[in-house]
Protein backbone atom coordinates (compact mmCIF):
# COMPACT_ATOMS: atom_id res chain seq x y z
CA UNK A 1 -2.71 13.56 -28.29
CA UNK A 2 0.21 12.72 -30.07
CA UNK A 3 3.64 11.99 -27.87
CA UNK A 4 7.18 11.95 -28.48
CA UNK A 5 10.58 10.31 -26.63
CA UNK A 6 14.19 11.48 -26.68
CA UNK A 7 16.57 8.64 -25.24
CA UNK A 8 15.69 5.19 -25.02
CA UNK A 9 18.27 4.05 -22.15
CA UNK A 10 16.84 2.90 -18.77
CA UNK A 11 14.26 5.81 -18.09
CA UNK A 12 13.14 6.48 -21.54
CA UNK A 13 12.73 2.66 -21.88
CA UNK A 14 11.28 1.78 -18.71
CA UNK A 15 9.71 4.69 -17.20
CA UNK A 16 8.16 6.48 -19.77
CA UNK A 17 7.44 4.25 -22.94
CA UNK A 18 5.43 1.72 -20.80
CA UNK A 19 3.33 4.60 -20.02
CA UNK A 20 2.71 6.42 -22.99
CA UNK A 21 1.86 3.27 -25.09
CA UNK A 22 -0.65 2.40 -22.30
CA UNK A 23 -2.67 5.87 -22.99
CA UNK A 24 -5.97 6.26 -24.20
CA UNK A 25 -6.74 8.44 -27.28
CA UNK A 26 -2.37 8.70 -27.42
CA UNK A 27 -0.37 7.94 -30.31
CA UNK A 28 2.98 7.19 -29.73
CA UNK A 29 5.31 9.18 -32.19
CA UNK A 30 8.60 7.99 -32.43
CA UNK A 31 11.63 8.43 -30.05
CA UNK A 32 14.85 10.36 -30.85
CA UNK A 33 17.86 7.81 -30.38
CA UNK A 34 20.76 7.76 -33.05
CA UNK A 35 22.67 3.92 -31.00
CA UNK A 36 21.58 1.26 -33.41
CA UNK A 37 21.19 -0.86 -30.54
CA UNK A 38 18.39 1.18 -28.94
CA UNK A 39 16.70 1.36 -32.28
CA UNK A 40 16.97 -2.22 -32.79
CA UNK A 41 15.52 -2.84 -28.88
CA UNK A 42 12.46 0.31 -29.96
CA UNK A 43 12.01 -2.03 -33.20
CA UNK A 44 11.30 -5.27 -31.33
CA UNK A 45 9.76 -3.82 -28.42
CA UNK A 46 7.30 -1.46 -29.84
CA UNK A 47 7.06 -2.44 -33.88
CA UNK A 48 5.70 0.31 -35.92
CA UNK A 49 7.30 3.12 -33.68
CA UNK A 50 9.89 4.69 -35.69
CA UNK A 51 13.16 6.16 -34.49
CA UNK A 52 14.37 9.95 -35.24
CA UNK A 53 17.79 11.46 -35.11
CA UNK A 54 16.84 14.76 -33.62
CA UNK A 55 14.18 16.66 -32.03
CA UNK A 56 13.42 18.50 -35.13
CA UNK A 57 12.61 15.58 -37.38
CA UNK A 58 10.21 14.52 -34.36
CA UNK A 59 8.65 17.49 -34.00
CA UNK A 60 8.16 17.49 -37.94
CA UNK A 61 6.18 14.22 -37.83
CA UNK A 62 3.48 15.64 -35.66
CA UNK A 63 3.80 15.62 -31.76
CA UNK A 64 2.03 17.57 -28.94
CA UNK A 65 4.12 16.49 -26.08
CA UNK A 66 8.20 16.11 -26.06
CA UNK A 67 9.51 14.11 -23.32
CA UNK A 68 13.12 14.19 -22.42
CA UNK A 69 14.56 11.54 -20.83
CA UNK A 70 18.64 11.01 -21.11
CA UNK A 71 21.43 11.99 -18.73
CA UNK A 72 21.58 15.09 -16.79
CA UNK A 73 24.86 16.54 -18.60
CA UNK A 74 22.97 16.96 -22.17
CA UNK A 75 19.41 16.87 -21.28
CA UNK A 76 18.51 20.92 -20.07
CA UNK A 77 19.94 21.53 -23.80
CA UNK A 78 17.70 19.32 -25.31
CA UNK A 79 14.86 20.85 -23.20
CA UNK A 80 15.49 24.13 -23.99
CA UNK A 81 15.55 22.63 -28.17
CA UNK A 82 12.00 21.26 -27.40
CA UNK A 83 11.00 24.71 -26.11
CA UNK A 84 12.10 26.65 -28.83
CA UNK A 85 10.03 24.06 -31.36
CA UNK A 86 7.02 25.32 -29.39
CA UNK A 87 5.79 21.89 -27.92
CA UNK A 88 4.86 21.20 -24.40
CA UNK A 89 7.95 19.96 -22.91
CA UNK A 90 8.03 16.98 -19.92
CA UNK A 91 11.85 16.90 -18.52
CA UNK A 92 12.79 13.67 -16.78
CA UNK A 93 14.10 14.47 -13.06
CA UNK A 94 16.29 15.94 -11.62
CA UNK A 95 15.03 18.60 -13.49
CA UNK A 96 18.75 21.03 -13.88
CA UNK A 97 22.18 21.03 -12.50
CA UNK A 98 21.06 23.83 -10.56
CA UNK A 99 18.78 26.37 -9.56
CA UNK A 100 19.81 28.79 -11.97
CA UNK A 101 19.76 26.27 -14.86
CA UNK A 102 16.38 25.30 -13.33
CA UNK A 103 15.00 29.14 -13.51
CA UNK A 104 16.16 29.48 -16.88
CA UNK A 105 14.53 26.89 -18.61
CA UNK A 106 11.42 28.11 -16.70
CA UNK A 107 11.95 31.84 -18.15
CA UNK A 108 12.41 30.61 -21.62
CA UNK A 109 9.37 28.53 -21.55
CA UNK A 110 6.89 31.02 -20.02
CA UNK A 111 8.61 33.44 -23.06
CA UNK A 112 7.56 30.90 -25.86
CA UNK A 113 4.50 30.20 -24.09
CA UNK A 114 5.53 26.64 -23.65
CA UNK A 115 3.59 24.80 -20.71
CA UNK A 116 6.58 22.74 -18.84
CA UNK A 117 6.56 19.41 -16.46
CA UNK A 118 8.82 17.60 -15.02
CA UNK A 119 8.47 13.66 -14.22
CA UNK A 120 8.43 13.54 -10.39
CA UNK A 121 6.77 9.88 -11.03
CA UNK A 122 7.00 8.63 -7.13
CA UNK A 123 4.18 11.42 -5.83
CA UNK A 124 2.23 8.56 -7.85
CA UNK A 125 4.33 5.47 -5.35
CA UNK A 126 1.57 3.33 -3.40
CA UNK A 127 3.35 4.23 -0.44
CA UNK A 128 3.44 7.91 -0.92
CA UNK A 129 0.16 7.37 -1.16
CA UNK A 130 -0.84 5.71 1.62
CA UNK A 131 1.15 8.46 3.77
CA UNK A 132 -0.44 11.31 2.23
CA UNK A 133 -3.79 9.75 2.71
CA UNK A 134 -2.66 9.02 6.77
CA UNK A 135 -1.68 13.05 7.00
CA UNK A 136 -4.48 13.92 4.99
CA UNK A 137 -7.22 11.90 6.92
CA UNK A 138 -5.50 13.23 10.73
CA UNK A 139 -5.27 9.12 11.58
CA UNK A 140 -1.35 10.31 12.51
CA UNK A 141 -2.48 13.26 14.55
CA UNK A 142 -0.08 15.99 14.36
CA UNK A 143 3.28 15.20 12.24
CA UNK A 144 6.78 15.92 13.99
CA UNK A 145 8.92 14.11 12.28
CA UNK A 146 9.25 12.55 8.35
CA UNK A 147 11.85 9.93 7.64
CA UNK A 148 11.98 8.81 4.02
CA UNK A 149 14.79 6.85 2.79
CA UNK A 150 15.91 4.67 -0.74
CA UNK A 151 18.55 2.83 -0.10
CA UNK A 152 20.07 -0.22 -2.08
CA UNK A 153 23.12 -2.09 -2.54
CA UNK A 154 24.04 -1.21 -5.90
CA UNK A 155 28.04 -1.13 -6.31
CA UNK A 156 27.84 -0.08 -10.04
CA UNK A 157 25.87 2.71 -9.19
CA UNK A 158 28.86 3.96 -7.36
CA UNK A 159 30.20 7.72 -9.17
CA UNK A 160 27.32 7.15 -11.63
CA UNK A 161 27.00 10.49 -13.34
CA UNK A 162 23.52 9.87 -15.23
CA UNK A 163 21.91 11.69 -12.38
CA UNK A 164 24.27 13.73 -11.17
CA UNK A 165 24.66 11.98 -8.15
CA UNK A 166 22.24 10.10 -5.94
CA UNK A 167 21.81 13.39 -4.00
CA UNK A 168 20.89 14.94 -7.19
CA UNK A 169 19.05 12.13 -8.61
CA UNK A 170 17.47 10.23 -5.67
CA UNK A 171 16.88 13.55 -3.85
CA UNK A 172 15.26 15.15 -6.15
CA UNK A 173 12.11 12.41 -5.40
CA UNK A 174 12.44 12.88 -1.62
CA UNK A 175 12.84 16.57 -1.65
CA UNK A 176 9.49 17.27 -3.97
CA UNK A 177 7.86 14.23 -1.44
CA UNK A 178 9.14 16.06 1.77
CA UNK A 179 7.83 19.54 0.24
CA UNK A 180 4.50 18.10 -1.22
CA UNK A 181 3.73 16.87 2.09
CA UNK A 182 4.69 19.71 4.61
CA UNK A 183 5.62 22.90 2.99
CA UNK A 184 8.45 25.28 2.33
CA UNK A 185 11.69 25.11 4.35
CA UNK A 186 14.07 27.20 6.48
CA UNK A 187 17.11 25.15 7.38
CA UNK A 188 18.65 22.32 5.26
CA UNK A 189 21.37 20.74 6.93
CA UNK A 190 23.20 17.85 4.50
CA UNK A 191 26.31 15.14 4.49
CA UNK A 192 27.25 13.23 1.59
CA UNK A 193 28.91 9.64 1.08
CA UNK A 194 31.87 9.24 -1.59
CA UNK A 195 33.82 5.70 -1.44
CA UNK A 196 36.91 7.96 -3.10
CA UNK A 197 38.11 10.74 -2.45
CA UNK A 198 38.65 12.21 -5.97
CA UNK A 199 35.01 10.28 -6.74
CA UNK A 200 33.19 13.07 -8.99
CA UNK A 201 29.68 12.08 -7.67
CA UNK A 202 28.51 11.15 -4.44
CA UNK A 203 26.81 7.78 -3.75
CA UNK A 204 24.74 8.36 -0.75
CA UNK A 205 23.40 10.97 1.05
CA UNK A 206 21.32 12.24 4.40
CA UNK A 207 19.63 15.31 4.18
CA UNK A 208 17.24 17.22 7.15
CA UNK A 209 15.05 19.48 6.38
CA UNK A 210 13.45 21.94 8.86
CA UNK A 211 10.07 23.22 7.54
CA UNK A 212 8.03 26.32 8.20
CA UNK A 213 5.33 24.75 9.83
CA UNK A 214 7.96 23.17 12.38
CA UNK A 215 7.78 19.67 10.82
CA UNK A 216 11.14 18.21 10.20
CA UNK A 217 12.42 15.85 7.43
CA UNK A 218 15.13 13.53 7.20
CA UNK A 219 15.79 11.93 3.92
CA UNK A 220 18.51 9.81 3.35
CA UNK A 221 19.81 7.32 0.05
CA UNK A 222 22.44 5.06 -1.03
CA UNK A 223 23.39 2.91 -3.48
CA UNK A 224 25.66 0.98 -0.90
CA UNK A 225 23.52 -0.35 1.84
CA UNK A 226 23.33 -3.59 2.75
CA UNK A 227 20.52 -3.29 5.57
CA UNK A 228 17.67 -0.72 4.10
CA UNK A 229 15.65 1.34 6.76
CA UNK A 230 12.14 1.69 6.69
CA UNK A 231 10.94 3.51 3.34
CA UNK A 232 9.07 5.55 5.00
CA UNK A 233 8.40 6.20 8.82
CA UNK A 234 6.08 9.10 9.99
CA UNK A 235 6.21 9.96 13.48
CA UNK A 236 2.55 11.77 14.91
CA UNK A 237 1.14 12.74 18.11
CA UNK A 238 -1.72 10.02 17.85
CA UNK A 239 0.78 7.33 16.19
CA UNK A 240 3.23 6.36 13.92
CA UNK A 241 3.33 4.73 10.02
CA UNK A 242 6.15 2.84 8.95
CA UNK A 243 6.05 0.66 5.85
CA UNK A 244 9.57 -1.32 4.19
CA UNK A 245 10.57 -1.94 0.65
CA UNK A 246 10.00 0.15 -2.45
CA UNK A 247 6.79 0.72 -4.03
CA UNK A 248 6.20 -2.63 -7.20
CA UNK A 249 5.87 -0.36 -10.43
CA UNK A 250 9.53 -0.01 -10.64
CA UNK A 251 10.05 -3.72 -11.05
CA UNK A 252 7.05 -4.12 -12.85
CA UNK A 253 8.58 -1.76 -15.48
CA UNK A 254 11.66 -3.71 -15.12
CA UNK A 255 9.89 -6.87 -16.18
CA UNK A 256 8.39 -5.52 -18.87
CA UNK A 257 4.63 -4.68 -17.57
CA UNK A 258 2.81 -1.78 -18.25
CA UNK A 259 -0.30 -0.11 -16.80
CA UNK A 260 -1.83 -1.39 -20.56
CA UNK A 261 -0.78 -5.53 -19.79
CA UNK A 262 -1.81 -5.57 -15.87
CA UNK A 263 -4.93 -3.44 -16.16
CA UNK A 264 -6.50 -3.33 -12.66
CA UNK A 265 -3.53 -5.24 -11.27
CA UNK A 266 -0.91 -2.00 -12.18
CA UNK A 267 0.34 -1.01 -8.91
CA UNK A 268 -1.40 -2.90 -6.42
CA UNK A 269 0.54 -4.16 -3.30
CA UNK A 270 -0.19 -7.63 -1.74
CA UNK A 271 -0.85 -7.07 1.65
CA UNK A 272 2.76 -8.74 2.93
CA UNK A 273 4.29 -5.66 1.53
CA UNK A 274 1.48 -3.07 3.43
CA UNK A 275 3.16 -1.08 6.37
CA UNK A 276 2.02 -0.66 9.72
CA UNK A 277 0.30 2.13 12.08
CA UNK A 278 1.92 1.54 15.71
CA UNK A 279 0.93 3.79 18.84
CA UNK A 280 1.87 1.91 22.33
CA UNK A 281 1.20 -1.69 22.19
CA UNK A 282 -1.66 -0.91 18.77
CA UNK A 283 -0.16 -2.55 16.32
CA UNK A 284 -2.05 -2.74 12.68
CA UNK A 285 -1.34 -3.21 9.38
CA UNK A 286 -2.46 -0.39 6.89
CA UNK A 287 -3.67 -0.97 3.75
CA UNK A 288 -1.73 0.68 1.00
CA UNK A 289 -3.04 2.91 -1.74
CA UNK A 290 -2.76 1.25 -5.56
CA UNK A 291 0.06 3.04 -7.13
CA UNK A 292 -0.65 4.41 -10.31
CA UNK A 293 2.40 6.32 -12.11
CA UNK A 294 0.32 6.66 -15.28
CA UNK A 295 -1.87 9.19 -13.13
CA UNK A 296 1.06 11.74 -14.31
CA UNK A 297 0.86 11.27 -18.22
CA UNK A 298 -3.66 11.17 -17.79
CA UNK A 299 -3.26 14.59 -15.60
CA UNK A 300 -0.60 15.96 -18.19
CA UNK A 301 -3.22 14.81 -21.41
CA UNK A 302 -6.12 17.12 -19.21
CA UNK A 303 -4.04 20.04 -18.67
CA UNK A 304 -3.02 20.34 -22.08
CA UNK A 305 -6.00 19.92 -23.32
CA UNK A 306 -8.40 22.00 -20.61
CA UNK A 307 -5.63 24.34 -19.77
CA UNK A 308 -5.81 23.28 -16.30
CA UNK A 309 -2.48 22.56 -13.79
CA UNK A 310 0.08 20.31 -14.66
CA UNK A 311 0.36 17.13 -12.64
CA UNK A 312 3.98 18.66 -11.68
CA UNK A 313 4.05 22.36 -12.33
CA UNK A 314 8.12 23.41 -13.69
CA UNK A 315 8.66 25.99 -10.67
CA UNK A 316 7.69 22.89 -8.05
CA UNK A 317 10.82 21.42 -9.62
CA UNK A 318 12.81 24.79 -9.26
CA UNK A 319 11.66 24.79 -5.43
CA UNK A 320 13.39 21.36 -5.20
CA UNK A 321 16.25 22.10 -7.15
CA UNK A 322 17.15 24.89 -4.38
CA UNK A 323 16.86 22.59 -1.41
CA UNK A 324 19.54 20.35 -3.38
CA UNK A 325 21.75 23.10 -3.99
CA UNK A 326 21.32 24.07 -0.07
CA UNK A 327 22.06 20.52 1.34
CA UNK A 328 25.63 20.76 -1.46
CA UNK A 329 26.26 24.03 0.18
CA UNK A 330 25.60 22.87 3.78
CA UNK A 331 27.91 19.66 3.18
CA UNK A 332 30.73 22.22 1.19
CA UNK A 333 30.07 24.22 4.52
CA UNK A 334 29.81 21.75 7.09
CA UNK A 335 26.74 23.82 8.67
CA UNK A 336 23.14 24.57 8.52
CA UNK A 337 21.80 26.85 5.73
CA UNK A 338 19.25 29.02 5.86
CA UNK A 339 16.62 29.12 3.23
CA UNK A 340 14.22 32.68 2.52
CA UNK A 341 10.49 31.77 2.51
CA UNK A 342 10.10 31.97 -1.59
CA UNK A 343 13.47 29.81 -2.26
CA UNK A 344 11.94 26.46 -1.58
CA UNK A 345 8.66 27.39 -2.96
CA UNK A 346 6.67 26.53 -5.45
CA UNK A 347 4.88 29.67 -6.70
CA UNK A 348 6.03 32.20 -9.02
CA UNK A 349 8.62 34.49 -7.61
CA UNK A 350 10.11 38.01 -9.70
């Protein structure tokens, strides 16, 4: 399978070249960036892998896969440019601006006959994991409640519009997480944080999500918290999981590791970082699941070439994309919103 990159800036660089070198049977294109100093960083970083000015000249040199990973604003363009070429198409998250940008790229690509992911990477976090094994396993008994947070103190982040906004950006993990886990919802209720007042893009957020099945989510981010909750806490009838920190590939990328330099050690948690399963005075720690990110980019390489699903299927993406737009419209509103069955979703709706 043969795999190209457009942008090489921190997720192209970090999140997605790591993996896609690391493949099996993958070859590794060439990435469309036109800053010299990307090329020169793509040059020293991974020698042999040329640099393109546009999607067509990658496309040209032979590629399967296009994977789009640059800022918000531009990238549902370049998407839609990918489609049209007739390659499969990954889009970095948050997928669109909106739901209706969101359904659109959907439409064109089921029109070309385009299959269409999008890079919700943290279903593949050691914690997620570990919770979704808990749930699965009934070691939590019945879930009530789901509290997942990602919260940092990160002043430069502040009104950075890469992503939209961390609601955008940052919710768009905890959203697909929350909906993964439990379901479709039926009330989103949302506030967001600006420092400014004329600040284009928020920098924190807390969202609740009430679910079909009765389970209810609250999700919450920042990029200026000094004091970080609990990643994740998950509140049962027969106990509760709570674990701290986020989950070691992200700094690992940061560092300049891949899945294809740490082999068996990619994603592993030493066991000071594991959570804990409390119910009265039962106190344990839990052993966390290895993460493994580069489970997205092996499931994508089956599905395209069995025809099978994709490790994130497009209209997932749409499904989240609507719960964002709700929790904007609750804050815009100041009240609850109310969400039809099919709008937070992920199968096909006419």
């Amino acid at each position: 399978m043969r795999i190209g990159l457009v942008g090489y800036g921190h997720g192209g660089r970090f999140f997605h070249a790591p993996l896609i070198s690391s493949l099996p049977a993958v070859t590794f294109v060439g990435v469309v960036t036109r800053s010299p100093e990307r090329r020169q960083l793509l040059a020293a970083e991974y020698p042999g892998v040329p640099a393109f000015d546009s999607i067509g000249q990658l496309v040209e040199a032979g590629i399967d896969v296009l994977v789009v990973s640059t800022p918000l604003k531009g990238r549902p363009a370049l998407v839609l440019d990918g489609i049209e070429h007739g390659v499969a198409v990954v889009s970095d998250k948050p997928f669109a601006a909106d739901a209706q940008q969101a359904q659109t790229l959907i439409t064109m690509a089921e029109r070309q006959g385009v299959r269409l992911s999008v890079y919700q990477n943290r279903r593949w976090d050691s914690d997620f994991l570990t919770v979704r094994k808990l749930i699965e396993s009934g070691a939590l008994g019945r879930v009530t409640r789901f509290e997942s947070r990602i919260e940092r103190y990160s002043p430069q982040s502040v009104n950075n519009s890469s992503g939209g906004g961390f609601l955008r950006d940052l919710g768009s993990h905890l959203v697909d997480q929350a909906l993964l886990l439990f379901g479709p919802v039926n009330r989103v209720y949302a506030e967001l944080d600006y420092l400014e007042k004329d600040q284009a893009f928020d920098n924190g957020f807390f969202v609740s999500l009430t679910h079909a099945n009765g389970v209810i989510s609250h999700l919450g981010g920042s990029c200026l918290q000094n004091t970080p909750g609990p990643r994740f806490r998950v509140t049962g009838t027969q106990g509760c999981y709570s674990v701290d920190g986020l989950d070691g590939q992200e700094a690992s990328a940061l560092a300049g590791l891949s899945p294809k330099s740490e082999g068996e050690r990619w994603g592993g948690e030493e066991h000071r970082r594991w959570g804990w399963f409390e119910q009265g005075e039962v106190r344990e720690r839990v052993p966390s699941e290895r993460g493994c990110w580069n489970q997205f980019y092996l499931q994508l390489q089956t599905a395209l070439q069995s025809g099978g699903p994709l490790p994130v299927e497009a209209r997932d993406a749409l499904a989240t994309t609507r719960v964002l737009d709700a929790a904007r419209l609750s804050f815009e509103r100041r009240q609850v919103v109310e969400l039809s069955p099919f709008e937070s979703h992920g199968t096909k709706s006419e």
